[in-house]
Protein backbone atom coordinates (compact mmCIF):
# COMPACT_ATOMS: atom_id res chain seq x y z
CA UNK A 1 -10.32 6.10 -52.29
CA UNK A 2 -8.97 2.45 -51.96
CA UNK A 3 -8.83 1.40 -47.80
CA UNK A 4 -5.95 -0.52 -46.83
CA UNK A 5 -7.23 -3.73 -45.31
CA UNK A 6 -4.43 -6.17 -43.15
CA UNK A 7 -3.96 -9.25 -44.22
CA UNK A 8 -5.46 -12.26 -41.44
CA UNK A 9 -2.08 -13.66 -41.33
CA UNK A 10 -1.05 -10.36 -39.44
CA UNK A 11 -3.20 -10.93 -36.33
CA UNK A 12 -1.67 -12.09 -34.01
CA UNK A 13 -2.22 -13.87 -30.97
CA UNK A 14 -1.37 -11.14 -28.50
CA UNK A 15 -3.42 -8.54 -30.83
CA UNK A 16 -6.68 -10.78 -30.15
CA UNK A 17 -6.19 -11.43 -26.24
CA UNK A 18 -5.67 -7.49 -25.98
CA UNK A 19 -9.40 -7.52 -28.18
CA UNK A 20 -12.26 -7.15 -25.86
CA UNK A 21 -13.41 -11.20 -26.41
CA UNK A 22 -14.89 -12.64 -23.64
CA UNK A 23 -13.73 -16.21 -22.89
CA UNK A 24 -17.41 -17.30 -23.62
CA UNK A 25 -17.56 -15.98 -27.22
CA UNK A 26 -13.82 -17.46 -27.50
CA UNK A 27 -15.48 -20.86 -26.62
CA UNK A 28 -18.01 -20.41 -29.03
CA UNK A 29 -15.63 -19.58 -31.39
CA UNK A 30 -13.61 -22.70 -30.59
CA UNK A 31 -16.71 -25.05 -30.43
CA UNK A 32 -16.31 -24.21 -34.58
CA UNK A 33 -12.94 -25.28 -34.64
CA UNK A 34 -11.53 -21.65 -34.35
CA UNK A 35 -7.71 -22.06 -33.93
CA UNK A 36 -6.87 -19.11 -32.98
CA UNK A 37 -9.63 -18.37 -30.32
CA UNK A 38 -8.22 -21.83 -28.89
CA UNK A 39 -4.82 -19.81 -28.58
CA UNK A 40 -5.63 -17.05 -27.02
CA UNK A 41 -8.08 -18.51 -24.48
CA UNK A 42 -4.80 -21.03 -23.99
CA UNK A 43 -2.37 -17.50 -23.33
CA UNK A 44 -5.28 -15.67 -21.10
CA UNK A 45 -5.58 -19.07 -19.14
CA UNK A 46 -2.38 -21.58 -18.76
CA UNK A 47 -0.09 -19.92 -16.63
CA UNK A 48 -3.17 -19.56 -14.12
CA UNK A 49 -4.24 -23.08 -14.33
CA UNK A 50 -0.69 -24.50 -14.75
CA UNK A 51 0.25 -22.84 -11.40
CA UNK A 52 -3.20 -24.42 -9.84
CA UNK A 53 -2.28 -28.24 -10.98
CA UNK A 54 1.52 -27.74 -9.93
CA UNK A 55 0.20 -26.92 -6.66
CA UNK A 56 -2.30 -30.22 -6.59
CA UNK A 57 0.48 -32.79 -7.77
CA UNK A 58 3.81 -31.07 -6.50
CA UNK A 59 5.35 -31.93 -10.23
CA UNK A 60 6.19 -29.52 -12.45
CA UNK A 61 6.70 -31.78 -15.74
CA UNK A 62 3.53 -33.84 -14.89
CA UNK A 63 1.61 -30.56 -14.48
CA UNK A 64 2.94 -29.51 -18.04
CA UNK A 65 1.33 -32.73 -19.40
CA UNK A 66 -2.10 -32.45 -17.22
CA UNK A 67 -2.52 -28.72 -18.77
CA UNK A 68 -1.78 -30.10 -22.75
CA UNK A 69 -4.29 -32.65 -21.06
CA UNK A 70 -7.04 -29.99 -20.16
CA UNK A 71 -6.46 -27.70 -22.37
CA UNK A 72 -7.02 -30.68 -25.54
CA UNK A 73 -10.45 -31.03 -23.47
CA UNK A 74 -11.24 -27.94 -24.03
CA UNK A 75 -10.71 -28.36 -27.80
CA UNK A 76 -12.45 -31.41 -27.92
CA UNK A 77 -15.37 -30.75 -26.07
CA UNK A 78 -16.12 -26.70 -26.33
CA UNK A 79 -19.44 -27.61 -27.69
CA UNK A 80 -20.33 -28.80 -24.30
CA UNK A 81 -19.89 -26.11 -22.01
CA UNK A 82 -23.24 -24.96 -21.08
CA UNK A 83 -22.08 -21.66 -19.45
CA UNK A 84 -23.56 -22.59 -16.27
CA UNK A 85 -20.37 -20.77 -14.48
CA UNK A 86 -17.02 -19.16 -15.84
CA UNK A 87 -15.13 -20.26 -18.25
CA UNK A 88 -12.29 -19.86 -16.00
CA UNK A 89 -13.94 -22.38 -13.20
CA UNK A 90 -14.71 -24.53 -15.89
CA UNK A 91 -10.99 -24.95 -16.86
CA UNK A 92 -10.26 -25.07 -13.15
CA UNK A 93 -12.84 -27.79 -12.69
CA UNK A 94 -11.01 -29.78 -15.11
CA UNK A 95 -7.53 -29.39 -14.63
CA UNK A 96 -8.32 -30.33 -11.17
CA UNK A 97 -10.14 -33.56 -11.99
CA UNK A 98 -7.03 -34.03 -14.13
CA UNK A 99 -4.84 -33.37 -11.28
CA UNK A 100 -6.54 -36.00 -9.06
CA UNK A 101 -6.64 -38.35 -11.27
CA UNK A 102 -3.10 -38.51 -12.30
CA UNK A 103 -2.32 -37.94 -8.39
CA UNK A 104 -4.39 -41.29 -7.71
CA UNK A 105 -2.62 -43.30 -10.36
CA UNK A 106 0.58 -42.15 -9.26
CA UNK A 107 2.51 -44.79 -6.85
CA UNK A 108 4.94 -42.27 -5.27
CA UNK A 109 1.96 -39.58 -4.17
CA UNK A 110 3.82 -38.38 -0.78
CA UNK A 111 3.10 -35.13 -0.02
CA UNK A 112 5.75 -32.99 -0.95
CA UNK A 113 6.74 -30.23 1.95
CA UNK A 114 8.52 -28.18 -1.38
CA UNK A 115 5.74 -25.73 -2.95
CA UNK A 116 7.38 -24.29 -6.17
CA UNK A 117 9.63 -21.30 -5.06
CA UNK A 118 8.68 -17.79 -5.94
CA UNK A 119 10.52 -15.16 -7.80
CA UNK A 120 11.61 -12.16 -6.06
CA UNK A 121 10.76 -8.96 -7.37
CA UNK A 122 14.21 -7.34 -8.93
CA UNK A 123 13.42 -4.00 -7.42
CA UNK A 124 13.98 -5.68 -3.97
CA UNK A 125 17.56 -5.43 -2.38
CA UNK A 126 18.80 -8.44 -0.95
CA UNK A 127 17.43 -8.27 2.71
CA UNK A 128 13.62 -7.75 1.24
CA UNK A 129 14.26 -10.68 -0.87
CA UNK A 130 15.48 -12.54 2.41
CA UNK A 131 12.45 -11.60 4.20
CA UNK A 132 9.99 -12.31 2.03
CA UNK A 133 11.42 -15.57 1.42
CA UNK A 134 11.59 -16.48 4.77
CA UNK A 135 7.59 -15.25 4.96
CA UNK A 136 6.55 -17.00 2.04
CA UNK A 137 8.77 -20.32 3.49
CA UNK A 138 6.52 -19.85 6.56
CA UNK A 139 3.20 -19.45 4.69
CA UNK A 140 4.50 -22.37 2.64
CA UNK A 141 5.59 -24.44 5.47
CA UNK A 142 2.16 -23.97 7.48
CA UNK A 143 0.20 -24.97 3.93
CA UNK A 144 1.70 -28.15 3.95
CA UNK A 145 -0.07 -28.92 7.62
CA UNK A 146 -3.12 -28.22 6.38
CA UNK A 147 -5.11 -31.04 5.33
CA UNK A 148 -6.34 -31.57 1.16
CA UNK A 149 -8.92 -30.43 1.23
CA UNK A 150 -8.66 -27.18 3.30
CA UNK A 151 -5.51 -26.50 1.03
CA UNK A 152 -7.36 -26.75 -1.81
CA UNK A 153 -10.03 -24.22 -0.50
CA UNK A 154 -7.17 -21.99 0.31
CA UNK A 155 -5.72 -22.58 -3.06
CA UNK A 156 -9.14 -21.41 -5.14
CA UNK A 157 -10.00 -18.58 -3.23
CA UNK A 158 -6.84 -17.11 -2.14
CA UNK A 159 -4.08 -17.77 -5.10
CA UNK A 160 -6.71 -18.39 -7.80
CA UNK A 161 -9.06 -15.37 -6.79
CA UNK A 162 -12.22 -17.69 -7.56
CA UNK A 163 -15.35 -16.64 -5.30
CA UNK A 164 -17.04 -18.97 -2.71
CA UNK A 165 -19.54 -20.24 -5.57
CA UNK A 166 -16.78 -20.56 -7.87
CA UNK A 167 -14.73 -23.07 -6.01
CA UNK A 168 -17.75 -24.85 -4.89
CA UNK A 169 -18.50 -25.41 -8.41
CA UNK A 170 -14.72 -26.45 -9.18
CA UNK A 171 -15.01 -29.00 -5.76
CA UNK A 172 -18.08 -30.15 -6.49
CA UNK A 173 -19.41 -29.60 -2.47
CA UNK A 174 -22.01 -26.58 -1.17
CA UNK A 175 -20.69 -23.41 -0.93
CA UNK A 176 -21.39 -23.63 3.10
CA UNK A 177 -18.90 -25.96 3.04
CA UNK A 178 -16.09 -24.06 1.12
CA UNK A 179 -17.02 -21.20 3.93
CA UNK A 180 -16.67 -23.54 6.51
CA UNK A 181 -13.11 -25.16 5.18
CA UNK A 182 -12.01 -21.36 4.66
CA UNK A 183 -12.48 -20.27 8.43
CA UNK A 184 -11.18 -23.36 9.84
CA UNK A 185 -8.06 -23.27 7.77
CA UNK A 186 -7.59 -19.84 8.20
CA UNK A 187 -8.06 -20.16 12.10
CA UNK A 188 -4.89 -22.98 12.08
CA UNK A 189 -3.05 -20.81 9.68
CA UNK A 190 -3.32 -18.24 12.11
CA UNK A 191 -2.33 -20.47 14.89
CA UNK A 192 0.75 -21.94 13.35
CA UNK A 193 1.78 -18.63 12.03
CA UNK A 194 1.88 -16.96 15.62
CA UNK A 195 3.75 -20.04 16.75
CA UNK A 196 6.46 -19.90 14.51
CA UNK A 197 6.48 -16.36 14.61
């Protein structure tokens, strides 16, 4: 009895991400020059960490460079990662780095009060769309006050779903202080919120 065997070429990217690979085997896998692993860790990861930089430089074709940016890092220097957190705060580490850096060289850096728009769910008639847009304007709008840093904090925890270790790693400062940034942004969230409201 001869077993029919697919040919490599047939794998696809999809059919790996849906294969239970962690993204620390895929960076194994990668550190050996693993083209496809590099793929599939790219689709699990860039729409995450694209939406993360976007948010940190308030440019959506500079954002699309920064992520070819991290994600050629990655490439390059797989062999490095020690695995001392995720591989998902390590990408987060870097495209943030990234982020700053290009913010810094950048002449023009004004904050931005416009925070990419999001898409309303097709199920919604048009007065849910309305009010959740004018919510998310509000949530948007009361972001902006917030200072860098507490935005930032925000930004991990909240839209990113990292834990208070993780974005400690990412920002580099103790996780007392992420906890810290957290409750006081929350607290003028909160306040400006209840005003507008």
């Amino acid at each position: 009895m001869t077993s029919i065997t697919r040919p490599a070429s047939t794998v696809t990217v999809p059919a790996l991400a849906a294969a239970p690979c962690s993204d620390e085997s895929l960076i194994k896998r990668i550190a050996g020059g693993d083209k496809l692993a590099m793929q599939v860790l790219y689709t699990r990861h860039h729409v995450r960490v694209f939406r993360f930089v976007v948010r940190l430089v308030h440019d959506e074709s500079m954002a699309e460079d920064l992520i070819s940016e991290v994600f050629l890092d990655v490439w390059r220097q797989a062999d490095r990662f020690e695995g001392r957190s995720a591989v998902s705060t390590w990408l987060m580490a870097i495209a943030r780095f990234k982020a700053l850096s290009a913010r810094r060289r950048r002449t023009d850096a004004e904050l931005d009060d416009k925070i990419e728009t999001t898409i309303a769910d097709p199920a919604d008639d048009p007065a849910v769309t309305l009010e959740k847009k004018n919510q998310s304007d509000l949530v948007r709008h009361a972001l902006t006050k917030l200072s860098a840093e507490h935005r930032e904090v925000i930004d991990l925890v909240y839209y990113h779903e990292q834990s208070v270790d993780e974005a400690a790693q990412v920002l580099g400062i103790p996780a007392a202080t992420v906890k810290t940034r957290m409750f006081s942004a929350r607290k003028k969230l909160g306040e400006w919120l209840k005003a507008a409201a």
